[in-house]
C-alpha atoms as a PDB file:
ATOM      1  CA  UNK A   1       0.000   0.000   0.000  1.00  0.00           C
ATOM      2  CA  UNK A   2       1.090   3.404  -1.240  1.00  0.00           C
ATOM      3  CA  UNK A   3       0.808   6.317   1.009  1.00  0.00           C
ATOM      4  CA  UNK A   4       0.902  10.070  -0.082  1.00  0.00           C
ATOM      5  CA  UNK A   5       4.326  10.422  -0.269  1.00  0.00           C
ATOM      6  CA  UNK A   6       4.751   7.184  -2.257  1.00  0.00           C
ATOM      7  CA  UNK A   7       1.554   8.038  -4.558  1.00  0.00           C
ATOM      8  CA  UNK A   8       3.063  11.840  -5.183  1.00  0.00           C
ATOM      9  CA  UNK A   9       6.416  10.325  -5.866  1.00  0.00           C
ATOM     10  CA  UNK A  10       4.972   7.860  -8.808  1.00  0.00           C
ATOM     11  CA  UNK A  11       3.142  10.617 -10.249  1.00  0.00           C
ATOM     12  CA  UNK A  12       6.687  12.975 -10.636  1.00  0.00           C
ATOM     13  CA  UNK A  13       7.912   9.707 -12.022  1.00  0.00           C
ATOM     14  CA  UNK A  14       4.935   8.762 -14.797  1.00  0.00           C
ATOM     15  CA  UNK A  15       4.265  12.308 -15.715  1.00  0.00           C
ATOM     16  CA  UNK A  16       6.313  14.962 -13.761  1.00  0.00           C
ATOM     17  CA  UNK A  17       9.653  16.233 -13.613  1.00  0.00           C
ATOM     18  CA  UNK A  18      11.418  13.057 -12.844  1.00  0.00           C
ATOM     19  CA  UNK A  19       9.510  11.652 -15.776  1.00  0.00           C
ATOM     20  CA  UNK A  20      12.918  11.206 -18.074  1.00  0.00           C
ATOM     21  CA  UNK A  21      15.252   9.724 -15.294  1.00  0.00           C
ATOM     22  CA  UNK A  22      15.555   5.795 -14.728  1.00  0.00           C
ATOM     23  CA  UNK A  23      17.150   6.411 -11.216  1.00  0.00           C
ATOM     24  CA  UNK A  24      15.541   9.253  -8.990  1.00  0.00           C
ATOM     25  CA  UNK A  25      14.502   9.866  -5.465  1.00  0.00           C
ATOM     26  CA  UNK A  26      11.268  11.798  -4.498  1.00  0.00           C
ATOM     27  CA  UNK A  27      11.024  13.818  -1.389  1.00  0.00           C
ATOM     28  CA  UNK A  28       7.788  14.880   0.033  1.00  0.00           C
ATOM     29  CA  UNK A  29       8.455  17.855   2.472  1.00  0.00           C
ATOM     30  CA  UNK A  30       5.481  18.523   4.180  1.00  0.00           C
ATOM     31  CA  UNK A  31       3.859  17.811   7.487  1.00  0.00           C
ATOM     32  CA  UNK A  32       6.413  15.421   7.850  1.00  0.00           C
ATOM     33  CA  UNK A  33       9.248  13.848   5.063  1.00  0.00           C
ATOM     34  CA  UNK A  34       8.235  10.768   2.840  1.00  0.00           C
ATOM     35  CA  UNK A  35       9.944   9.610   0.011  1.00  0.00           C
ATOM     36  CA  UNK A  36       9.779   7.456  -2.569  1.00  0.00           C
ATOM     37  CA  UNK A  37      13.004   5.593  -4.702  1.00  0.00           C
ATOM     38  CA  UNK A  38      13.256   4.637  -8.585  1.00  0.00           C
ATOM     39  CA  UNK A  39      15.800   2.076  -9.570  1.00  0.00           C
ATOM     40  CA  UNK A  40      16.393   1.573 -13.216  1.00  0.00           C
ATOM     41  CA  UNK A  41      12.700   2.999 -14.485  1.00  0.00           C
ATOM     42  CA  UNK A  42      10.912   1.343 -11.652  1.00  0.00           C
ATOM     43  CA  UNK A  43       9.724   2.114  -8.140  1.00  0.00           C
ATOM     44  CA  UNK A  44      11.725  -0.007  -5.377  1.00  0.00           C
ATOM     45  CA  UNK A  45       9.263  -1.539  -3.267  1.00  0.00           C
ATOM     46  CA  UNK A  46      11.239  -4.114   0.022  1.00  0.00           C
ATOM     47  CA  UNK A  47       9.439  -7.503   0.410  1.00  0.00           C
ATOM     48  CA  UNK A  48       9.228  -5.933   4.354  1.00  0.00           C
ATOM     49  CA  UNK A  49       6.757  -2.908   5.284  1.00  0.00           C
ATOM     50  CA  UNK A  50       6.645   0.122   3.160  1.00  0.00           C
ATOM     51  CA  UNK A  51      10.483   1.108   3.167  1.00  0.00           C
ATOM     52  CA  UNK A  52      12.268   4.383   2.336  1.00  0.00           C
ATOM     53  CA  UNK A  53      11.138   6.327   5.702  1.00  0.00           C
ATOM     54  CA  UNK A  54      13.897   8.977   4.137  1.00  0.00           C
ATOM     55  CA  UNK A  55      12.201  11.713   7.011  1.00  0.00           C
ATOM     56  CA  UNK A  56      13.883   9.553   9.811  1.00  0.00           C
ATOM     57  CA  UNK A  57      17.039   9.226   8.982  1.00  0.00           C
ATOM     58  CA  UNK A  58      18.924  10.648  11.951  1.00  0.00           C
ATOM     59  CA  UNK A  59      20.890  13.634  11.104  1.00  0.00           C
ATOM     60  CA  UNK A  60      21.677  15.721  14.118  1.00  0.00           C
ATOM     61  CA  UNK A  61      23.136  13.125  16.659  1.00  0.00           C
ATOM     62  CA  UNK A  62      20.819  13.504  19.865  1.00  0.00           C
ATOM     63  CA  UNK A  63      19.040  16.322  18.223  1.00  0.00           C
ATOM     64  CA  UNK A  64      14.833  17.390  18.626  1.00  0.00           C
ATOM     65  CA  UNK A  65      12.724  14.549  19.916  1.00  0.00           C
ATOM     66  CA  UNK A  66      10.578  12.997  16.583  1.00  0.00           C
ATOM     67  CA  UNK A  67       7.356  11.431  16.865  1.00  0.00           C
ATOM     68  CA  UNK A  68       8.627   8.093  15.687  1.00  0.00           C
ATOM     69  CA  UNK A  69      10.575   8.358  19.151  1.00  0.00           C
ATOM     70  CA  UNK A  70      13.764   8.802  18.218  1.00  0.00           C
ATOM     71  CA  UNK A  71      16.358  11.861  18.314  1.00  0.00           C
ATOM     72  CA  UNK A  72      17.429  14.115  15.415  1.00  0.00           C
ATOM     73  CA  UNK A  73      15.244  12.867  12.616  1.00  0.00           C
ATOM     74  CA  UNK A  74      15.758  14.763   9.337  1.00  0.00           C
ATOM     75  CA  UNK A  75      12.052  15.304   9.116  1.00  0.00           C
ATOM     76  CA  UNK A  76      12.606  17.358  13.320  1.00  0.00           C
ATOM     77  CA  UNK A  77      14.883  19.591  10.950  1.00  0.00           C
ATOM     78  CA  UNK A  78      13.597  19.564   7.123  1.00  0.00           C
ATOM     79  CA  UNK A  79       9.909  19.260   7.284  1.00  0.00           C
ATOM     80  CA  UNK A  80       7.988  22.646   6.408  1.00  0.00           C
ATOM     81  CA  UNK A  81       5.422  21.936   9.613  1.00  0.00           C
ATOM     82  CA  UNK A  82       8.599  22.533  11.530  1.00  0.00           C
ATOM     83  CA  UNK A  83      10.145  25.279   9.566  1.00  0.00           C
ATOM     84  CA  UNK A  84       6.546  27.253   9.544  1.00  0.00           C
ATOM     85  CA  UNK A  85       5.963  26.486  13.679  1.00  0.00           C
ATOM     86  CA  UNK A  86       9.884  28.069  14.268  1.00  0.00           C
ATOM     87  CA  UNK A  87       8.866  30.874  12.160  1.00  0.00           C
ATOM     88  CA  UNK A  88       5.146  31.343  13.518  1.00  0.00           C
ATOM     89  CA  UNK A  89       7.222  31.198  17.292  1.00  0.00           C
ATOM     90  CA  UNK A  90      10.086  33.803  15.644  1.00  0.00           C
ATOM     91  CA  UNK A  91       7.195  35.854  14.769  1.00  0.00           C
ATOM     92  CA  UNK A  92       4.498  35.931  17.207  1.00  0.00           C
ATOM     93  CA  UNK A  93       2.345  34.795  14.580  1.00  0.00           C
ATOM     94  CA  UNK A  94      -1.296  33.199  14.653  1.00  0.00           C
ATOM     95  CA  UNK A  95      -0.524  29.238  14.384  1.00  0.00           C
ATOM     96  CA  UNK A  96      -3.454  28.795  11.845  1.00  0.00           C
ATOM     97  CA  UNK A  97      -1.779  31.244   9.179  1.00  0.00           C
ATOM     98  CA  UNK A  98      -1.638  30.469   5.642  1.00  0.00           C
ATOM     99  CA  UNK A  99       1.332  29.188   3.371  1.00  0.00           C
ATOM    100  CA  UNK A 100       0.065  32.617   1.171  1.00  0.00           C
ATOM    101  CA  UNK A 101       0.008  34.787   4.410  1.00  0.00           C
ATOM    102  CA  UNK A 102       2.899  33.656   5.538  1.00  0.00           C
ATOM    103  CA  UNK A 103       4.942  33.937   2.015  1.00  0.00           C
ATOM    104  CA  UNK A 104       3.689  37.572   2.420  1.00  0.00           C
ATOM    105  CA  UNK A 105       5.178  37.886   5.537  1.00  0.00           C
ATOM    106  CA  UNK A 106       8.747  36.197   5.063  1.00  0.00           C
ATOM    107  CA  UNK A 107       8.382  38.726   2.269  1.00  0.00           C
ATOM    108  CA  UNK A 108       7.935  41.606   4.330  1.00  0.00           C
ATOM    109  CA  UNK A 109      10.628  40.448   7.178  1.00  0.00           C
ATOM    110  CA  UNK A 110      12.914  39.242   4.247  1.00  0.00           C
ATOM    111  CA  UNK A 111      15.896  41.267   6.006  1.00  0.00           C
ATOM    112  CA  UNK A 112      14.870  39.864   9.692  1.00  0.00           C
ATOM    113  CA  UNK A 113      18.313  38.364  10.820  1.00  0.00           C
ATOM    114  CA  UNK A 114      16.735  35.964  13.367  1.00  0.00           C
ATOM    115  CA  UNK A 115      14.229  34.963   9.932  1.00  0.00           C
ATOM    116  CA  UNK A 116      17.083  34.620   7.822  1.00  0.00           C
ATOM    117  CA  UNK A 117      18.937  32.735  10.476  1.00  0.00           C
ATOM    118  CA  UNK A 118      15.904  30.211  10.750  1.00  0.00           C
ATOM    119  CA  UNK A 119      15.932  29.635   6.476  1.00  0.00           C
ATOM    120  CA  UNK A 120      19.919  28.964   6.587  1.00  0.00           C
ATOM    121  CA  UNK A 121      19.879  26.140   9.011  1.00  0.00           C
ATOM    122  CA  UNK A 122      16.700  25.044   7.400  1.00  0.00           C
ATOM    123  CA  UNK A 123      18.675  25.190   4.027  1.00  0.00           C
ATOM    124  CA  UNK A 124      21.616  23.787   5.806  1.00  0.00           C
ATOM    125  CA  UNK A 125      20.094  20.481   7.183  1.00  0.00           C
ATOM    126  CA  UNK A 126      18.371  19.863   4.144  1.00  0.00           C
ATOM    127  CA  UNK A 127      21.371  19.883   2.474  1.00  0.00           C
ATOM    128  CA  UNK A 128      23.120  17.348   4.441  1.00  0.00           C
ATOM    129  CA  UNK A 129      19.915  15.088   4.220  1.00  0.00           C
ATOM    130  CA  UNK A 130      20.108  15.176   0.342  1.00  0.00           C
ATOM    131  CA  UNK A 131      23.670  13.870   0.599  1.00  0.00           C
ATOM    132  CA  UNK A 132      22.760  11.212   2.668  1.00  0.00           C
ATOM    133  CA  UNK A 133      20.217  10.630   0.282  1.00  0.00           C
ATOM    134  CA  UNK A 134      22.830  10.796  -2.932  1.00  0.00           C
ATOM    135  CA  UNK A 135      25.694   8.424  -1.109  1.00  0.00           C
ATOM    136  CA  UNK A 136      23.464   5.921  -0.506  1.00  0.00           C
ATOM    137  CA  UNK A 137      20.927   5.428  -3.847  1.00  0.00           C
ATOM    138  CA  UNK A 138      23.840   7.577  -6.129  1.00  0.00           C
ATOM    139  CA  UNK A 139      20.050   9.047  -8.127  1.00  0.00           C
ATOM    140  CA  UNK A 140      20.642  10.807 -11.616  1.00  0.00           C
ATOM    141  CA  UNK A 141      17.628  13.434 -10.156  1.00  0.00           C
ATOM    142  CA  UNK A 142      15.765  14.444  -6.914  1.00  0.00           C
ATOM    143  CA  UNK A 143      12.439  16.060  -6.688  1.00  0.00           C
ATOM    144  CA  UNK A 144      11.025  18.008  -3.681  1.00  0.00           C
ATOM    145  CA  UNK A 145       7.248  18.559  -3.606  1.00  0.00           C
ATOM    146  CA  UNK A 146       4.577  18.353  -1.028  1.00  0.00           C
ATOM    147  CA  UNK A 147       3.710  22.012   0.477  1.00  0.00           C
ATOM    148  CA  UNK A 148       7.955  22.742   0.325  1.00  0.00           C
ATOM    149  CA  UNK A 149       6.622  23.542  -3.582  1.00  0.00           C
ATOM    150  CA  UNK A 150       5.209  27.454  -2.219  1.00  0.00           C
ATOM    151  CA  UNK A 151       8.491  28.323  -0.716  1.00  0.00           C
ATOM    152  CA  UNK A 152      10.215  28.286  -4.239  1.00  0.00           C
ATOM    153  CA  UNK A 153      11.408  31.871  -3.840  1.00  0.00           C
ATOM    154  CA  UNK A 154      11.909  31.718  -0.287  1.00  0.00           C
ATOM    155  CA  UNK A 155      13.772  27.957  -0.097  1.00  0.00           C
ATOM    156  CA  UNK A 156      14.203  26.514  -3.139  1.00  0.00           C
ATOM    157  CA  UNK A 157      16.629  28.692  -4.873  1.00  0.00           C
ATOM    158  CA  UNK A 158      18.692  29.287  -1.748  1.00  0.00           C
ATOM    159  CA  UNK A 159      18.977  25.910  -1.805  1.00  0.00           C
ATOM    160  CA  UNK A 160      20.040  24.658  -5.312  1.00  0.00           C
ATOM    161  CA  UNK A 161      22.843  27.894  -4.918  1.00  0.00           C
ATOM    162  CA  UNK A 162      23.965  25.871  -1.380  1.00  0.00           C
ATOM    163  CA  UNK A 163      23.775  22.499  -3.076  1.00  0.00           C
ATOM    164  CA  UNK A 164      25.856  23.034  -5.784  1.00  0.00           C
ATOM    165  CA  UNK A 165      28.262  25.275  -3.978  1.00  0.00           C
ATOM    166  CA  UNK A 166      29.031  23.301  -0.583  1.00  0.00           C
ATOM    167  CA  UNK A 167      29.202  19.596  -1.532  1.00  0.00           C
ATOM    168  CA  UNK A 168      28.671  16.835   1.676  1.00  0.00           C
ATOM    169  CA  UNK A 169      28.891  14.014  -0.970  1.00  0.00           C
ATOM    170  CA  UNK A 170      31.413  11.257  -1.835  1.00  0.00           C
ATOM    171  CA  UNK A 171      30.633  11.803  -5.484  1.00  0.00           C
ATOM    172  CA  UNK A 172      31.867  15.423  -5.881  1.00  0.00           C
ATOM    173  CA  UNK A 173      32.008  15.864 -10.140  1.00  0.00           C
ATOM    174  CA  UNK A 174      28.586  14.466 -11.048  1.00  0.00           C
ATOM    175  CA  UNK A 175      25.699  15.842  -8.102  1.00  0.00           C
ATOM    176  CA  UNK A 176      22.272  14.706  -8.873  1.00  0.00           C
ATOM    177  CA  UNK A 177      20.125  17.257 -10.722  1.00  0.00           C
ATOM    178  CA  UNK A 178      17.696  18.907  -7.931  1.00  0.00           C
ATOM    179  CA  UNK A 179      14.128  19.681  -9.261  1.00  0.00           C
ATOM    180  CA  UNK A 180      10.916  20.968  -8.052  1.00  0.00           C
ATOM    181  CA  UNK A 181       7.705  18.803  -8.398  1.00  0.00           C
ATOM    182  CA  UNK A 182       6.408  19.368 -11.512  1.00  0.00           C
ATOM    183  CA  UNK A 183       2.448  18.579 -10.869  1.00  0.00           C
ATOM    184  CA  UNK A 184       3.079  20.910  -7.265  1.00  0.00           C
ATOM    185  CA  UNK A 185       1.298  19.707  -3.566  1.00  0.00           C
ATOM    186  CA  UNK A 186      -1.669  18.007  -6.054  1.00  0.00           C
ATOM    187  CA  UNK A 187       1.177  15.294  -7.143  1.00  0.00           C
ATOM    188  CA  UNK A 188      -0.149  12.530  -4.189  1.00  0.00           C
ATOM    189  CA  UNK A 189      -4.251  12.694  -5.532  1.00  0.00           C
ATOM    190  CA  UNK A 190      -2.729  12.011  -9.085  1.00  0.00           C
ATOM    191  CA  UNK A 191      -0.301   9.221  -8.007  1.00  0.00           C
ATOM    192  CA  UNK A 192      -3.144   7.994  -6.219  1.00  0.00           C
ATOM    193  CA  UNK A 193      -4.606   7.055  -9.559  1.00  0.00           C
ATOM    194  CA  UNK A 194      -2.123   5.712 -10.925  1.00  0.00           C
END
């Protein structure tokens, strides 16, 4: 059985932006992080329970409690429920805000150092998840989606300027090529169909 993460991941695969890749990774980034892997054109499903839990890899030795019970999960770090509470808490902000409201207000604290502070070690740990990700499946692409898609301006392109600037990987000449879901946060209801 699929879940979101898995359905949104098979629908960048069949018709998104991983569409041309045989070997790709896709990372939900959302309430919490899913993922799902391609190997060689197809999905890579274990023979034991629904694999790839990518959002709890541990990547901050004894780091924020996660809900699976462990320490330092990447999803504690990397998932944009986290990001938006540490911003909401920066902020004094109403905790039922918007993704749009709140993209108007990173806009309008844009030069908030304690904001910017709060996107860099969000940008940071992501970072070293993704290279976790690459030294272990060595993908040709990854895809982010889930509700990380409305951030674009805000995370994405600080990240692909960190990622191919400050390299954690083994791999060093050939980096994977970092997209954005194609088919946005509506990528899971059309995997679903699949």
């Amino acid at each position: 059985m699929r879940n979101d993460a898995k359905c949104a991941g098979l629908a960048e695969k069949t018709y998104g932006s991983l569409k041309k890749y045989k070997d790709c990774v896709f990372l939900c980034l959302g309430t919490g992080i899913g993922g799902s892997v391609f190997y060689k054109g197809k999905e890579f499903k274990p023979y034991r329970n629904s694999g790839f839990e990518i959002g709890h890899m541990i990547i901050k030795s004894d780091g924020h409690l996660c809900n699976c019970g462990k320490k330092g999960c990447f999803e504690t770090y990397c998932s944009i429920k986290r990001l938006k509470n540490k911003i909401i808490n920066e902020l004094g902000l109403d905790k039922s805000i918007s993704a749009v409201d709140l993209l108007k207000v990173l806009d309008i604290n844009k030069n908030n150092e304690k904001l910017q502070k709060i996107i860099k070690e969000y940008i940071e740990y992501l970072n070293i998840g993704l290279s976790n990700i690459i030294d272990i499946v060595e993908p040709q692409a990854i895809a982010l989606g889930g509700s990380f898609v409305y951030f674009e301006k805000v995370l994405y392109e600080k990240l692909v300027e960190l990622y191919y600037s400050k390299r954690y990987v083994f791999n060093k000449k050939e980096l994977p090529d970092l997209k954005l879901a194609a088919l946005g946060n509506d990528a899971g209801i059309i995997g679903a169909t699949i």
